[in-house]
Protein backbone atom coordinates (compact mmCIF):
# COMPACT_ATOMS: atom_id res chain seq x y z
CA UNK A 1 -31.28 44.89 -77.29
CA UNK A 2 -30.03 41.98 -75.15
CA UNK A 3 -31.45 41.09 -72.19
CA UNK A 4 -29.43 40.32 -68.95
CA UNK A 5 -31.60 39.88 -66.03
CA UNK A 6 -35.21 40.36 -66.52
CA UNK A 7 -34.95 43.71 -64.10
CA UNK A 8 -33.39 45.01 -67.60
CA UNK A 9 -37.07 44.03 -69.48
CA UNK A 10 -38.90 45.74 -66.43
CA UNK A 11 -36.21 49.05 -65.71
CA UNK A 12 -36.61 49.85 -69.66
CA UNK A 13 -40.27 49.30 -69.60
CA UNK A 14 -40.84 51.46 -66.77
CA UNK A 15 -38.60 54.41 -68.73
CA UNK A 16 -39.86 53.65 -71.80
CA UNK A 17 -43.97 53.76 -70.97
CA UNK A 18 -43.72 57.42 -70.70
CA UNK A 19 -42.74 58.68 -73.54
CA UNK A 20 -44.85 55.51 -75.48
CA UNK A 21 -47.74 56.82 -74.03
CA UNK A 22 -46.88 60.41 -74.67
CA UNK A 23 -45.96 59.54 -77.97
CA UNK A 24 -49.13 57.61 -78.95
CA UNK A 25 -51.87 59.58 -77.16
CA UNK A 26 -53.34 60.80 -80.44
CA UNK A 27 -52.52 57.25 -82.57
CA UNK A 28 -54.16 55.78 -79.85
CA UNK A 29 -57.09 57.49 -78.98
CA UNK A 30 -58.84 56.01 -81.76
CA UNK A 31 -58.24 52.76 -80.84
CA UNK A 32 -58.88 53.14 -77.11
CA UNK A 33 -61.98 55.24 -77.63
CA UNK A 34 -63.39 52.34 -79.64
CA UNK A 35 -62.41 49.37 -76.50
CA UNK A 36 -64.54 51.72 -74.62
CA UNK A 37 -67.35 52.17 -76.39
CA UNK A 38 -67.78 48.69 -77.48
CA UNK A 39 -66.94 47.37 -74.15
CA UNK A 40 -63.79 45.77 -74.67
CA UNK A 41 -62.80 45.74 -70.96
CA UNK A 42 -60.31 42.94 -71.15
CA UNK A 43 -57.17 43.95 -71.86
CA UNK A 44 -55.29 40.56 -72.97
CA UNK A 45 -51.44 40.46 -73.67
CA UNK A 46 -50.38 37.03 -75.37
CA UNK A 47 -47.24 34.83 -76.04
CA UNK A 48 -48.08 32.00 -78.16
CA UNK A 49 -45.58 29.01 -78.93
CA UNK A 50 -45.59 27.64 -81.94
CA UNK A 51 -43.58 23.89 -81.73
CA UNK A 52 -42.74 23.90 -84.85
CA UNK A 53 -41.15 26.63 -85.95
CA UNK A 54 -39.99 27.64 -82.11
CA UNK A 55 -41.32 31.05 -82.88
CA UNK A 56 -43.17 32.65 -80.32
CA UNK A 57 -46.35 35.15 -80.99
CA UNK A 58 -46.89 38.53 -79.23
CA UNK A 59 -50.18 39.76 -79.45
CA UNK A 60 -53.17 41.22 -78.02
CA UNK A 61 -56.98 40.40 -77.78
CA UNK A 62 -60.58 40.50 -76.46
CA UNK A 63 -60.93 36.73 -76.72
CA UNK A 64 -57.28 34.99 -76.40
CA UNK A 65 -58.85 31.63 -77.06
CA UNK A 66 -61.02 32.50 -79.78
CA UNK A 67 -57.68 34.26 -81.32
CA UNK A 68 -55.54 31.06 -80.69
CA UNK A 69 -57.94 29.02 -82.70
CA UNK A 70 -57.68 31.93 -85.26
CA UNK A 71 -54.12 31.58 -85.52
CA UNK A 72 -54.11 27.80 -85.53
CA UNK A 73 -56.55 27.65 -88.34
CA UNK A 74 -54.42 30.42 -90.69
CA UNK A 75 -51.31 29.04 -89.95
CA UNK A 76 -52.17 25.21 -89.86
CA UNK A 77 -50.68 24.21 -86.71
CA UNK A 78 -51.29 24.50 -83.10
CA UNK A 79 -49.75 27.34 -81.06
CA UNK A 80 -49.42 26.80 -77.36
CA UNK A 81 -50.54 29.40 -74.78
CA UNK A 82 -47.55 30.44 -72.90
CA UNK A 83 -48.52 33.97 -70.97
CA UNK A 84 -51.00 35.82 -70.87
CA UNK A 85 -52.15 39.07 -68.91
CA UNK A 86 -55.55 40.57 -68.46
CA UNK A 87 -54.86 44.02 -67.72
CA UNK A 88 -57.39 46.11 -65.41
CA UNK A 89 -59.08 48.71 -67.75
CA UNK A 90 -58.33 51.99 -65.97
CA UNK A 91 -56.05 51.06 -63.75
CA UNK A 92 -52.92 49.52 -66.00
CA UNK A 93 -51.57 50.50 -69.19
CA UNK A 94 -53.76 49.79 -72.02
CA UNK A 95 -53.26 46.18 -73.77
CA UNK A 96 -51.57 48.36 -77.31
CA UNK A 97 -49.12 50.48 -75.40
CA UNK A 98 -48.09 46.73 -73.35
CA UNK A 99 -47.77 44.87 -77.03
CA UNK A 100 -45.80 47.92 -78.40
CA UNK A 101 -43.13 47.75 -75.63
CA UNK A 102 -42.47 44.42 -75.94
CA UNK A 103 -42.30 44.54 -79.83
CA UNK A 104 -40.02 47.49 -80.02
CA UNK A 105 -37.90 45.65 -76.94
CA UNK A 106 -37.39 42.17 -79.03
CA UNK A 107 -37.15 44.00 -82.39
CA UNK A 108 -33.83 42.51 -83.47
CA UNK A 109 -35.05 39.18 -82.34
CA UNK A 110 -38.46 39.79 -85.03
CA UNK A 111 -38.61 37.09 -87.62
CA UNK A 112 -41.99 37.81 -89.23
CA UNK A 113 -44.61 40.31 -88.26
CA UNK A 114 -45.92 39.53 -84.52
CA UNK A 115 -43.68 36.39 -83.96
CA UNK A 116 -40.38 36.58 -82.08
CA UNK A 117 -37.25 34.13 -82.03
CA UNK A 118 -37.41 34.38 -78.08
CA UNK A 119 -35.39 32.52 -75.64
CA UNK A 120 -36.76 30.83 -72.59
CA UNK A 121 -34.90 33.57 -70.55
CA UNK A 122 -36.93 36.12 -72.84
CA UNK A 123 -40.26 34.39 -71.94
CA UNK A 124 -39.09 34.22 -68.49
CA UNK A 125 -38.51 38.59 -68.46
CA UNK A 126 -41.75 39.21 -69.95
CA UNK A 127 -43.33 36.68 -67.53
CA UNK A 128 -41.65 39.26 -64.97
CA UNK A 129 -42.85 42.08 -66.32
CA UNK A 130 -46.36 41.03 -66.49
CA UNK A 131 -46.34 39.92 -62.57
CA UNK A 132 -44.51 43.62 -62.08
CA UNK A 133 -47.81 45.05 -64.05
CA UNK A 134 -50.02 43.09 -61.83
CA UNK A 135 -53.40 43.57 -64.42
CA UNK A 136 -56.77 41.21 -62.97
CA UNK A 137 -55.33 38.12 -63.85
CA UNK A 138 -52.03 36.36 -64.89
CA UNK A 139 -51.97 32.68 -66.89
CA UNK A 140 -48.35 30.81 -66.93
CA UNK A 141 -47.53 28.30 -68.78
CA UNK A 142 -44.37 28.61 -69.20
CA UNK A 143 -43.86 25.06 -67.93
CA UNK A 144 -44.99 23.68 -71.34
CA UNK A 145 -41.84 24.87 -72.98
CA UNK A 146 -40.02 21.30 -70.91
CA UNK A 147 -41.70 19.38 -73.59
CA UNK A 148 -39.74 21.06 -76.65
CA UNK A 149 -36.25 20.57 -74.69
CA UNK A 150 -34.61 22.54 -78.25
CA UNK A 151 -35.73 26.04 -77.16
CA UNK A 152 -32.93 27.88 -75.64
């Protein structure tokens, strides 16, 4: 799917969370039931950078930094934090449903599992999006991406 302006990210989201959370109420459950239970109230949405290979990372997590140095340590090389969201537990969409719209909306631009050939115009749409969701709190740094003048 390409993306024009980012409205197009945020219009396809908002018709698209309906029948993803429809759809994955029972997949779900499980995996919600347990965040409550165990008290994972922070609801973190990721895009990591990595320099090298200009590949960005779309994730989720409990602990973003303890994830980043996770991902650093497997892959070898340091990953730059360029968004994150902290979504409000009961109040926005839950941090899987968030990570599964974004996946399925980049799919044809999916080089490897969770990382994403993504422009700087994608990273600027899903910035969007995230300030459209709102969640507790919002970290951008998308201005890092001036130092790697190659991404698009």
């Amino acid at each position: 799917m390409e993306i024009g302006h980012y409205n197009n990210l945020i219009d396809w989201y908002n018709k698209e969370l309906p029948k993803v959370i429809h759809k994955n109420k029972d997949d779900d459950k499980e995996k919600i039931n347990h965040q409550m239970l165990s008290g994972d109230f922070c609801n973190s949405v990721y895009i990591f950078f990595n320099p090298i290979t200009k590949l960005s990372k779309i994730g989720i997590s409990d602990n973003p930094d303890r994830r980043k140095r996770g991902v650093e340590t497997t892959s070898g090389m340091e990953v730059e934090l360029l968004l994150l969201i902290d979504l409000e537990f009961g109040y926005d969409e839950n941090r899987i449903i968030v990570e599964k719209l974004l996946h399925r909306f980049f799919a044809q631009k999916r080089n490897i599992g969770e990382w994403f050939n993504l422009t700087t115009r994608d990273l600027i749409s899903i910035r969007n999006l995230f300030w459209d969701i709102e969640g507790d709190k919002i970290e951008d740094n998308l201005r890092t991406l001036k130092k790697y003048k190659s991404h698009a």
